[in-house]
PDB file of N, CA and C in Angstrom:
ATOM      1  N   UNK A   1       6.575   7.024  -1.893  1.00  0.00           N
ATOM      2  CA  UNK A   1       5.313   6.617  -1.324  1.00  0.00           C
ATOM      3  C   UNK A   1       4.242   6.530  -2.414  1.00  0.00           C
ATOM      4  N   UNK A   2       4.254   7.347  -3.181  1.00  0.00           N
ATOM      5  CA  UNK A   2       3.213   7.467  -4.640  1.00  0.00           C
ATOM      6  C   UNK A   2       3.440   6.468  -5.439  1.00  0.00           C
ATOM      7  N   UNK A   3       4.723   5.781  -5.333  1.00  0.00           N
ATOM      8  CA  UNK A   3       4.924   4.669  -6.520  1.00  0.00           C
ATOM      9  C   UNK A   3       4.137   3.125  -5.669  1.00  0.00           C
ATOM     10  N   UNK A   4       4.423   3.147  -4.659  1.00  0.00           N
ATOM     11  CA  UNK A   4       4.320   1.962  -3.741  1.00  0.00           C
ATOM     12  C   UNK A   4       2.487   2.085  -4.131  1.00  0.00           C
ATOM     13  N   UNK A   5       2.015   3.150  -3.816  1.00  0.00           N
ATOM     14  CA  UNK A   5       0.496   3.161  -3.169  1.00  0.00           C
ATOM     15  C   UNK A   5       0.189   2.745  -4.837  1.00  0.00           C
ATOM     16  N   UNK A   6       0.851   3.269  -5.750  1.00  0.00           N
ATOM     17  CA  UNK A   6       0.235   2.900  -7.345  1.00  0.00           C
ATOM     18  C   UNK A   6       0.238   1.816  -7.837  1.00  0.00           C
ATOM     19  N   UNK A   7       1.705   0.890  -7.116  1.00  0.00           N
ATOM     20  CA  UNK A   7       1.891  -0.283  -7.589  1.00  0.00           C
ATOM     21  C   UNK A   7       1.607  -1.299  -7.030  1.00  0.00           C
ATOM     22  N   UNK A   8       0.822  -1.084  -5.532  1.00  0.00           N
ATOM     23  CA  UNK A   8      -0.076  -1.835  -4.733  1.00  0.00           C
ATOM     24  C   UNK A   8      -1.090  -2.062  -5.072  1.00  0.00           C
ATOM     25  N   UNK A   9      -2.200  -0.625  -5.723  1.00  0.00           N
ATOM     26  CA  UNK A   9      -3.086  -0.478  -6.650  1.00  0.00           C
ATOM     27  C   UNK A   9      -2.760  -1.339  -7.772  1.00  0.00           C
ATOM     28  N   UNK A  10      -2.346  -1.235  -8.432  1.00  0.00           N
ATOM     29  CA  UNK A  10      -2.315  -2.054  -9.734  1.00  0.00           C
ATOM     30  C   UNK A  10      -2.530  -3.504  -9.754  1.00  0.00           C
ATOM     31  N   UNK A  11      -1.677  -3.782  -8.540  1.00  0.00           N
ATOM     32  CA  UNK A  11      -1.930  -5.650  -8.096  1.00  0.00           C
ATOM     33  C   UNK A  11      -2.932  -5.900  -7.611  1.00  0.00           C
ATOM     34  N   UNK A  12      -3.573  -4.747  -6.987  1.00  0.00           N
ATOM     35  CA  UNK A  12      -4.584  -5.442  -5.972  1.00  0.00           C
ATOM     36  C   UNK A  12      -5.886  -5.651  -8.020  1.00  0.00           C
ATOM     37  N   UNK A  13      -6.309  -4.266  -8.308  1.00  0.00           N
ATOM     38  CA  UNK A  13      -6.679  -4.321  -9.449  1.00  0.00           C
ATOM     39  C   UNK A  13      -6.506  -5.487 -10.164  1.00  0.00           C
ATOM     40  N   UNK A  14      -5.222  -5.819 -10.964  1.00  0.00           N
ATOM     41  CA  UNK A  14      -4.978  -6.697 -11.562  1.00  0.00           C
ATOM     42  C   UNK A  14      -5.410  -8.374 -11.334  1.00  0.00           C
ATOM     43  N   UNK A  15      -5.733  -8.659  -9.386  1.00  0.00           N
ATOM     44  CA  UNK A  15      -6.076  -9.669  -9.378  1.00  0.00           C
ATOM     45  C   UNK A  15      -7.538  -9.174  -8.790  1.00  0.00           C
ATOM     46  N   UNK A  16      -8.352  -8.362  -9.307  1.00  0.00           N
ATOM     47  CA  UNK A  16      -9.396  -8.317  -8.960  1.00  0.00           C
ATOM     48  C   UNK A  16     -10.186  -7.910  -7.367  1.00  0.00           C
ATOM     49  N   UNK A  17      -9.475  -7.160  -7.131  1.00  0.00           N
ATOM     50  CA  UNK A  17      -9.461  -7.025  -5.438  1.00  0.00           C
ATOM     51  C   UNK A  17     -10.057  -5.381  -5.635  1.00  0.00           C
ATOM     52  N   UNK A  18     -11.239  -5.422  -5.571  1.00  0.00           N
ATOM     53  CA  UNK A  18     -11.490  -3.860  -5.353  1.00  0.00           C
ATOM     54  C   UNK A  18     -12.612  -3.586  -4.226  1.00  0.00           C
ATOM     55  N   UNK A  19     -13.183  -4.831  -3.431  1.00  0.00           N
ATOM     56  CA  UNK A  19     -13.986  -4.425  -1.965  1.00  0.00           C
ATOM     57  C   UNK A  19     -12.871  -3.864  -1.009  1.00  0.00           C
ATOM     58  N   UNK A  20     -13.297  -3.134   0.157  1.00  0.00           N
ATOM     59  CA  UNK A  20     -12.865  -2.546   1.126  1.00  0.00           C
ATOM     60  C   UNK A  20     -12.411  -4.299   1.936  1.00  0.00           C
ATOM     61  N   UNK A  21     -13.335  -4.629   1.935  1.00  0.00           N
ATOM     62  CA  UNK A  21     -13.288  -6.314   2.913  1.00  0.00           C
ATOM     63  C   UNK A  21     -11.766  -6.771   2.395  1.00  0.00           C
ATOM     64  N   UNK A  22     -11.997  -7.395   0.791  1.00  0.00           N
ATOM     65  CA  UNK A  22     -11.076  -7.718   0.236  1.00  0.00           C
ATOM     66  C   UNK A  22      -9.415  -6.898  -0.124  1.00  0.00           C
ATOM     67  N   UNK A  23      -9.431  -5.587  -0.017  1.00  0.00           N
ATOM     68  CA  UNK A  23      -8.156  -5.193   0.470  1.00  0.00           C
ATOM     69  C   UNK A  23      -7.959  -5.181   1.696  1.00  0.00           C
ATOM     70  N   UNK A  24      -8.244  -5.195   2.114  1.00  0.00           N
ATOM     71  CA  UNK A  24      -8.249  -5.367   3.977  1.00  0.00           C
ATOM     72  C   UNK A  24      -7.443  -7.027   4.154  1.00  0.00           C
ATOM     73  N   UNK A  25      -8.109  -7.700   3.508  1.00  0.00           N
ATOM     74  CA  UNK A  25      -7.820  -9.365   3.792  1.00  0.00           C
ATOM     75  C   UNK A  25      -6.307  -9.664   2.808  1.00  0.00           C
ATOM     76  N   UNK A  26      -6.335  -9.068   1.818  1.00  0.00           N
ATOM     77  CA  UNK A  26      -4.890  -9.137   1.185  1.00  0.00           C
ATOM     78  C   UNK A  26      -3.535  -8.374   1.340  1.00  0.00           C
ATOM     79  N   UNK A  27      -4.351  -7.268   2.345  1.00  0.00           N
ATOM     80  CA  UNK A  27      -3.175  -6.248   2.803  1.00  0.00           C
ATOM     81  C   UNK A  27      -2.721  -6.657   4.311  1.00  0.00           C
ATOM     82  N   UNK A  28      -4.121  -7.654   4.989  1.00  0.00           N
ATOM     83  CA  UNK A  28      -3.151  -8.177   6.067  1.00  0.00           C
ATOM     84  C   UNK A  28      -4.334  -6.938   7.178  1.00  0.00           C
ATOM     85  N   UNK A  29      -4.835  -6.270   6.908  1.00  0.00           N
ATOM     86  CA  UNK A  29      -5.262  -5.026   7.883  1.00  0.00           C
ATOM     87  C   UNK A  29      -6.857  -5.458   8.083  1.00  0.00           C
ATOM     88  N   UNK A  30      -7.132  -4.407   9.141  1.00  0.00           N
ATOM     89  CA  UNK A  30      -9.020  -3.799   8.670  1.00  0.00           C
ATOM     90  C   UNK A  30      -8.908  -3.485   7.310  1.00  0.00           C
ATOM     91  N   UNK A  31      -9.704  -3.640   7.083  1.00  0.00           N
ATOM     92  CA  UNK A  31     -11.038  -3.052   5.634  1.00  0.00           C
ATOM     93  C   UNK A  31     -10.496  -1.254   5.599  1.00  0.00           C
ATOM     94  N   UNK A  32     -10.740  -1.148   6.569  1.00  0.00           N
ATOM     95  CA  UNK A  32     -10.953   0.651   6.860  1.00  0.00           C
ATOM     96  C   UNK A  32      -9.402   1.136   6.853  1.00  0.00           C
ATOM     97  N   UNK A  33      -8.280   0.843   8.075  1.00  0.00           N
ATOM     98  CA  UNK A  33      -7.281   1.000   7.800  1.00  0.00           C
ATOM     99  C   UNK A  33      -6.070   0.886   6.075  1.00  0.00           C
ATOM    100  N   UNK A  34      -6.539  -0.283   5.173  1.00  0.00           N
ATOM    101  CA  UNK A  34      -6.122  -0.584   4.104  1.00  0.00           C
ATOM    102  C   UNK A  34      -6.806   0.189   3.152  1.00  0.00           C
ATOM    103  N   UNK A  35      -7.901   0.468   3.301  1.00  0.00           N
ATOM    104  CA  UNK A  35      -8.123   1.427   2.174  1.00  0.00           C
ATOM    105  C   UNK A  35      -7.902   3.034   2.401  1.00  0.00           C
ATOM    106  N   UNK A  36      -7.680   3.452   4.104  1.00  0.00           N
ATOM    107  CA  UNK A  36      -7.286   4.855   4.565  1.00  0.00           C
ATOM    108  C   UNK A  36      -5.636   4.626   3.754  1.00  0.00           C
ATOM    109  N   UNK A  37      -4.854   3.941   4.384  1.00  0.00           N
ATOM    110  CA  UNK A  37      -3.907   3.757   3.917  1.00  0.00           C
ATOM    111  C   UNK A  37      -3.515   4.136   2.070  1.00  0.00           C
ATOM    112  N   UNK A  38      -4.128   3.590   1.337  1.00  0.00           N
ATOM    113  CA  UNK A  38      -4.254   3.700  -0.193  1.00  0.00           C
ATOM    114  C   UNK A  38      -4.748   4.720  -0.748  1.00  0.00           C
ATOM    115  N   UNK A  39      -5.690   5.599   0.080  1.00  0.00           N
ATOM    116  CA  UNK A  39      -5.892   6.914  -0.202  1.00  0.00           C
ATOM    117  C   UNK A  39      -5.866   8.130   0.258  1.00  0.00           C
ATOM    118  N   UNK A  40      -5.130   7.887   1.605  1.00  0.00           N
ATOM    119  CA  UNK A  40      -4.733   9.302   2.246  1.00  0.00           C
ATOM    120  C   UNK A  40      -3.800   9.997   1.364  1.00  0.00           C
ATOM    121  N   UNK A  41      -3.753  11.328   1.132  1.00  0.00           N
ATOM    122  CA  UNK A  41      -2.945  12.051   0.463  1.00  0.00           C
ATOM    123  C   UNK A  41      -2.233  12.882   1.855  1.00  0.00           C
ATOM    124  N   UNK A  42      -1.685  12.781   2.324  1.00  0.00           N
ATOM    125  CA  UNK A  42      -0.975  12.993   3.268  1.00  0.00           C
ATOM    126  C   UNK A  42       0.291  12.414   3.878  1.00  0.00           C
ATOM    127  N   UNK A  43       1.686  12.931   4.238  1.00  0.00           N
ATOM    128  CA  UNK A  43       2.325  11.790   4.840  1.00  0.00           C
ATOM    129  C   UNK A  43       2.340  11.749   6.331  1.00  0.00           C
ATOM    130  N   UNK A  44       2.141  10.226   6.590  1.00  0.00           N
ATOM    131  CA  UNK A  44       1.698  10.188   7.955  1.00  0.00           C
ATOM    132  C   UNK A  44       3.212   9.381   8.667  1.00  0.00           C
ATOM    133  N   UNK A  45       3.792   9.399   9.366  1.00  0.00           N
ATOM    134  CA  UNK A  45       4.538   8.325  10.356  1.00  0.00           C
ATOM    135  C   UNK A  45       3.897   7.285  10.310  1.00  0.00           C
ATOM    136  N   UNK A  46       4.788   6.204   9.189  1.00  0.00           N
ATOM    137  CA  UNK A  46       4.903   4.775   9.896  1.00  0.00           C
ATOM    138  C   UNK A  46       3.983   4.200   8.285  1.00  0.00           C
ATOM    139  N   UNK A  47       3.343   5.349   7.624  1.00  0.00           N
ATOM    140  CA  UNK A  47       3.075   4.939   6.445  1.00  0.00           C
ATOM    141  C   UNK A  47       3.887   4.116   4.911  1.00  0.00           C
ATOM    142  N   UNK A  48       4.906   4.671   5.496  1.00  0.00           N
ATOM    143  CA  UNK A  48       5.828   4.087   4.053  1.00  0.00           C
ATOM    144  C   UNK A  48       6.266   2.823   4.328  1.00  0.00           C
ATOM    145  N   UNK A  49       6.485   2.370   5.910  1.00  0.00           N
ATOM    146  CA  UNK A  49       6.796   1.196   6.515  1.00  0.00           C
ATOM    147  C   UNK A  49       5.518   0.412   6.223  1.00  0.00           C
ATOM    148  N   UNK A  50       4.538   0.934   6.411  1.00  0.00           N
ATOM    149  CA  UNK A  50       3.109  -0.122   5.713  1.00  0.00           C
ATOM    150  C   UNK A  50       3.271  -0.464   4.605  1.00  0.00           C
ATOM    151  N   UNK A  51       2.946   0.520   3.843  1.00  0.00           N
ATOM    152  CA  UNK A  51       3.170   0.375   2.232  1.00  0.00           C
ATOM    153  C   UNK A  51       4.129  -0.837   1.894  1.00  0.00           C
ATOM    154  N   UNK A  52       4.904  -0.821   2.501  1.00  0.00           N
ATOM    155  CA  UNK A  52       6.043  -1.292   2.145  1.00  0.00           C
ATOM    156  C   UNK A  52       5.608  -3.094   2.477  1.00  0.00           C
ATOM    157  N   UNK A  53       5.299  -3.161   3.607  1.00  0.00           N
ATOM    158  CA  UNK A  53       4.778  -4.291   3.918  1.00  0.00           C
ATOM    159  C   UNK A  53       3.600  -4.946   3.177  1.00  0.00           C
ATOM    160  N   UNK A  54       2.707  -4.211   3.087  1.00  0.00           N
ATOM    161  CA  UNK A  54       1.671  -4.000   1.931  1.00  0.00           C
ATOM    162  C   UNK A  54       2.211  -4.947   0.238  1.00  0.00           C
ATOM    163  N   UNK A  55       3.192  -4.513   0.416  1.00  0.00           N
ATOM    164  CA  UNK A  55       3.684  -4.545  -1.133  1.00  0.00           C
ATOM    165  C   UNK A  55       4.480  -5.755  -0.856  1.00  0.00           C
ATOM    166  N   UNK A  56       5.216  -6.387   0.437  1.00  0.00           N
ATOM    167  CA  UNK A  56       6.075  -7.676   0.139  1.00  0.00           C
ATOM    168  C   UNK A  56       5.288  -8.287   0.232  1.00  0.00           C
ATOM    169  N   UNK A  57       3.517  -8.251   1.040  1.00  0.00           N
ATOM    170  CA  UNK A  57       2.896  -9.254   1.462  1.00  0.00           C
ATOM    171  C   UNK A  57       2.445  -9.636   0.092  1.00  0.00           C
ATOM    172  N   UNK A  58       2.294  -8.418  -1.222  1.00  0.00           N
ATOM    173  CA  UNK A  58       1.611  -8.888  -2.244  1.00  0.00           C
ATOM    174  C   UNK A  58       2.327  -9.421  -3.260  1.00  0.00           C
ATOM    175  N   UNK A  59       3.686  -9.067  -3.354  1.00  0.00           N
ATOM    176  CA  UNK A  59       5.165  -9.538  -4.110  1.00  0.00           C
ATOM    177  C   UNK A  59       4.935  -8.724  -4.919  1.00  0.00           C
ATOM    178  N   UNK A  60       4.870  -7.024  -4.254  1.00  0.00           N
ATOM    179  CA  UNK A  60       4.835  -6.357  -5.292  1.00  0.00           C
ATOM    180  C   UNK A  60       6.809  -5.662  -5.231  1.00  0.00           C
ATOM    181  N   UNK A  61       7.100  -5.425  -6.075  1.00  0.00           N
ATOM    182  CA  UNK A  61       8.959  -4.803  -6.859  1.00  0.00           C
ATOM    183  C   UNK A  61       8.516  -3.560  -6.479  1.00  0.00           C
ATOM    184  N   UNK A  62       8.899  -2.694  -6.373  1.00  0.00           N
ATOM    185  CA  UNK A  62       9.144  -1.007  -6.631  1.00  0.00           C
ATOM    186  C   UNK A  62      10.603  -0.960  -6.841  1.00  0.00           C
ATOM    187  N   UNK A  63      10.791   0.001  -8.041  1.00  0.00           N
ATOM    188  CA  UNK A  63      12.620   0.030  -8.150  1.00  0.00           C
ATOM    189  C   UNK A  63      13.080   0.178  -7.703  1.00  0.00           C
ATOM    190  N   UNK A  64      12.494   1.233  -6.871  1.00  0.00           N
ATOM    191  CA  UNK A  64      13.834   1.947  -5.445  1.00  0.00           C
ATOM    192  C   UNK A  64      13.443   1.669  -4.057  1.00  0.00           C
ATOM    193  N   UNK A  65      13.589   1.926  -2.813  1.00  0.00           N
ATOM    194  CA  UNK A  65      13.468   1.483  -1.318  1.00  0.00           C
ATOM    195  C   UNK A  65      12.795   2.797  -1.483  1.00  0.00           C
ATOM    196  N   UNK A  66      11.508   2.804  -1.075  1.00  0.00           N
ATOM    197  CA  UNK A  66      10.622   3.657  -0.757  1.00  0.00           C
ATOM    198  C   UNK A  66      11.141   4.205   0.431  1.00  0.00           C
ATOM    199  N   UNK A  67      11.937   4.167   1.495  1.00  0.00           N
ATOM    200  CA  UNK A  67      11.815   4.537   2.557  1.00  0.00           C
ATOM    201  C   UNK A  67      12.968   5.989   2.015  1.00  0.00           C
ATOM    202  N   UNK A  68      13.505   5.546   1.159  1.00  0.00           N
ATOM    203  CA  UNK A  68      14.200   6.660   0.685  1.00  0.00           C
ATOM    204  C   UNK A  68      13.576   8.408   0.345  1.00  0.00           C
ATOM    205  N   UNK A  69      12.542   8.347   0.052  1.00  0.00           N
ATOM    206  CA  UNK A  69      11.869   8.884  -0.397  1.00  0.00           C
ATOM    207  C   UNK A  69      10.725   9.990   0.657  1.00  0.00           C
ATOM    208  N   UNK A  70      10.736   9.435   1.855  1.00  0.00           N
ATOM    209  CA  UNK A  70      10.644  10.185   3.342  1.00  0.00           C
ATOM    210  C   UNK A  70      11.387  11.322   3.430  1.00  0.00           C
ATOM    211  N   UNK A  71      10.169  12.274   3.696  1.00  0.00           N
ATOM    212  CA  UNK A  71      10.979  13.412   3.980  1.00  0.00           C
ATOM    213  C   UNK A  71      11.414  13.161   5.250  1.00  0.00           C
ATOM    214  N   UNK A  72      12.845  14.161   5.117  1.00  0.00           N
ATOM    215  CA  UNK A  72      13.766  14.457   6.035  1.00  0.00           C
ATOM    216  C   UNK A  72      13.362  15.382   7.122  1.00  0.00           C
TER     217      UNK A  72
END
C-alpha cells in the first residue's frame, strides 16, 4: 500500500498535479476522498483496491500486486 500511495504521488507530482480539485479529477474521485485516500496512514477496507485503481487510471507499474501486501 506504501509503494502504490508513493508511486501515485510521484506521477501525480511529476505531471504537475498538486490541487486537491486536480487530484480528485485525475484519480477519478472527490477532491476530498483522493487526497484522504493519499494520506491516511491507516489501513482501511477497500483501500488497496483504490489505490490500485488510482494507479491503472494513471498508468502507474508497481512491481508487485499490491493486494498482496494486505494484512491477513
Amino acid at each position: 500500500m506504501i509503494r502504490l500511495k508513493m508511486a501515485i504521488g510521484r506521477e501525480l507530482e511529476e505531471r504537475g498535479i498538486t490541487r486537491p480539485a486536480e487530484i480528485g479529477a485525475a484519480l477519478g474521485m472527490p477532491p476530498a476522498e483522493a487526497t484522504k485516500l493519499l494520506t491516511r496512514h491507516q489501513w482501511r477496507e477497500g483501500a488497496v483496491e483504490q489505490l490500485e485503481a488510482a494507479a491503472a487510471r494513471l498508468g502507474v507499474r508497481v512491481p508487485e500486486p499490491a493486494s498482496s501486501e494486505w494484512p491477513s
